[in-house]
Protein backbone atom coordinates (compact mmCIF):
# COMPACT_ATOMS: atom_id res chain seq x y z
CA UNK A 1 -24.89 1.03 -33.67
CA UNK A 2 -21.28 0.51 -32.02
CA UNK A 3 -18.40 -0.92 -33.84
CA UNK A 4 -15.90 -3.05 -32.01
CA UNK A 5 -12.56 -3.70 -33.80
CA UNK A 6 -9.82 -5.66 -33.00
CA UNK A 7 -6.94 -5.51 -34.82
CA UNK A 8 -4.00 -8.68 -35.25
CA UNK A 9 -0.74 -9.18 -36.64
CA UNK A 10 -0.01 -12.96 -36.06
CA UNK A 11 3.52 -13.52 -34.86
CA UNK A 12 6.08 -15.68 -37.37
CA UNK A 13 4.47 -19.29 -37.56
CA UNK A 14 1.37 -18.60 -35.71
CA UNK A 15 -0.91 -17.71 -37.93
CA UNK A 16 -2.94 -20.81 -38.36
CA UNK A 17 -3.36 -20.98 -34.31
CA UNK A 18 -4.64 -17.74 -34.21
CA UNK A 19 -6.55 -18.54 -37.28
CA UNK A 20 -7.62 -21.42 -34.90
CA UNK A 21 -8.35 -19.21 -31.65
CA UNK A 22 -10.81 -16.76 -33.93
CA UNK A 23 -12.62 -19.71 -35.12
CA UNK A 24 -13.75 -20.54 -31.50
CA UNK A 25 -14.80 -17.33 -30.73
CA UNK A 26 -16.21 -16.78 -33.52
CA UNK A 27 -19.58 -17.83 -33.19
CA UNK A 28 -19.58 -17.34 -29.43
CA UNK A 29 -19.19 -13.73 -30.02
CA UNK A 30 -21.66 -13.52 -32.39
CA UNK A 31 -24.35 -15.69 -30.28
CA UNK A 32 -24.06 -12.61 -27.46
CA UNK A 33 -26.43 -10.69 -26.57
CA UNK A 34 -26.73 -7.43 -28.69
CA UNK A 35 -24.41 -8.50 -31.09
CA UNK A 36 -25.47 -7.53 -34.81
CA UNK A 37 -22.59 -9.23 -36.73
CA UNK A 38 -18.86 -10.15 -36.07
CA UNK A 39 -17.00 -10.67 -39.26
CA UNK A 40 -13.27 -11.80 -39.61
CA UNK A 41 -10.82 -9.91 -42.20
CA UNK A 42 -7.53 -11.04 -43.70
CA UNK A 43 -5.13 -8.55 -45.25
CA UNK A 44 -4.69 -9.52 -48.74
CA UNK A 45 -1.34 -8.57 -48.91
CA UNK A 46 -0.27 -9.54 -45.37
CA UNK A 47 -2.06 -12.64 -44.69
CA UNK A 48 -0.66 -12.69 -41.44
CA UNK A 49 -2.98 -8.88 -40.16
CA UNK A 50 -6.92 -9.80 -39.31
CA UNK A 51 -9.65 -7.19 -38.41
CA UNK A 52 -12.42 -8.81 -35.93
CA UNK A 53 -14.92 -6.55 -36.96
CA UNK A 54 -18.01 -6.63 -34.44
CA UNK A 55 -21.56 -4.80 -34.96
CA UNK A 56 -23.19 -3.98 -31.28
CA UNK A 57 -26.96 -2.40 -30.92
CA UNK A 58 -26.20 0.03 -28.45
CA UNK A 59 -22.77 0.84 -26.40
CA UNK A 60 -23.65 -0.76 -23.08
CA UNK A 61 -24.38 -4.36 -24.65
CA UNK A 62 -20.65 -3.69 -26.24
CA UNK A 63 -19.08 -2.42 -23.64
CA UNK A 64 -20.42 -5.40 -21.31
CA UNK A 65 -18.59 -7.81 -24.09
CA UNK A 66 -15.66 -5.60 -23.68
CA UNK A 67 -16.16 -6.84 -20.11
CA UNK A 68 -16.60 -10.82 -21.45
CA UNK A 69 -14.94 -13.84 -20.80
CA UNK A 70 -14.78 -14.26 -25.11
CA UNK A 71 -13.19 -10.57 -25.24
CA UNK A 72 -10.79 -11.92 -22.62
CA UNK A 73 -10.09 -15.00 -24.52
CA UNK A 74 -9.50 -13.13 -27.89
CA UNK A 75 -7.43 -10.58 -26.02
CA UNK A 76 -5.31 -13.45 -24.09
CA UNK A 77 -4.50 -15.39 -27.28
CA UNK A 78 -3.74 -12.11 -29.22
CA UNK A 79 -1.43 -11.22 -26.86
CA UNK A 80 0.00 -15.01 -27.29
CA UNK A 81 -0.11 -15.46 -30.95
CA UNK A 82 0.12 -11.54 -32.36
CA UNK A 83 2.70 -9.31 -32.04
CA UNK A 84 0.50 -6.63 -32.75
CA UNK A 85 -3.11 -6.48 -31.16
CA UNK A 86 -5.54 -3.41 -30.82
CA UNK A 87 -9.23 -3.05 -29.85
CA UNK A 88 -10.98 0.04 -30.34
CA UNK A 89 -14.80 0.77 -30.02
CA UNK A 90 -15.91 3.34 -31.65
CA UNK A 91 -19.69 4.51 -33.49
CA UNK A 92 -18.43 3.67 -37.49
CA UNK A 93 -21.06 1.12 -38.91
CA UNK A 94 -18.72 0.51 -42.04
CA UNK A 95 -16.46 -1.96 -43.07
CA UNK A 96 -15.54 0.37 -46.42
CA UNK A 97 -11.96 1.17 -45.04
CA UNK A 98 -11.30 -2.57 -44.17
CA UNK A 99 -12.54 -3.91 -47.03
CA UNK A 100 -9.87 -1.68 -49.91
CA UNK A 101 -7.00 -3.68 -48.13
CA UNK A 102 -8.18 -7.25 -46.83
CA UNK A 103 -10.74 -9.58 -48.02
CA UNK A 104 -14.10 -11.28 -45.48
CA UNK A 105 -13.13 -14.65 -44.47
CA UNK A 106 -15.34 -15.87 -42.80
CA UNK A 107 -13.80 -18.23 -39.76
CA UNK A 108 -16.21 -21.05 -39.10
CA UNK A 109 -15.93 -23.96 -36.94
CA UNK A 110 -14.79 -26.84 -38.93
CA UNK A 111 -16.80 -30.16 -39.57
């Protein structure tokens, strides 16, 4: 298993637009092929730092959504909306050092 993680610290203000932007992509991401789970964490303390945690079967299928138009979407409105924005992939499988500091939200669509 291959973990994709993307790291954001939403600039002054724009934290419910990038709030907004993971929503979409969201469930898009998750609906690609050889993607286990994508989760969204909020830093309890900072509510303003998110962790897109994303579970991939094997590293090709995650490097080809490195490659995606929704990778380029989250990247494009991180750069827009964070002031901070990683992505790392790497083979953890745990969430245990995300989860001491921020708390699961999970970013649905809205009805």
């Amino acid at each position: 298993m291959i973990t994709v993680r993307v790291n954001l610290t939403a600039r002054l203000g724009k934290q419910q637009e990038l709030v907004q932007s993971i929503r979409r992509l969201k469930n898009k991401i998750a609906e690609e092929r050889g993607c286990i789970a994508c989760r969204v964490y909020q830093n309890l303390d900072n509510p303003d730092e998110f962790v897109v945690f994303e579970q991939w079967k094997n590293e090709k299928q995650a490097k080809a959504h490195l490659d995606s138009e929704n990778m380029a979407v989250l990247v494009g409105a991180g750069s827009v909306l964070s002031r901070d924005i990683s992505v790392s992939l790497t083979k953890e499988s745990s969430t245990a050092d995300i989860e001491q500091n921020f708390k699961e939200r999970m970013v649905r669509e809205e009805k």
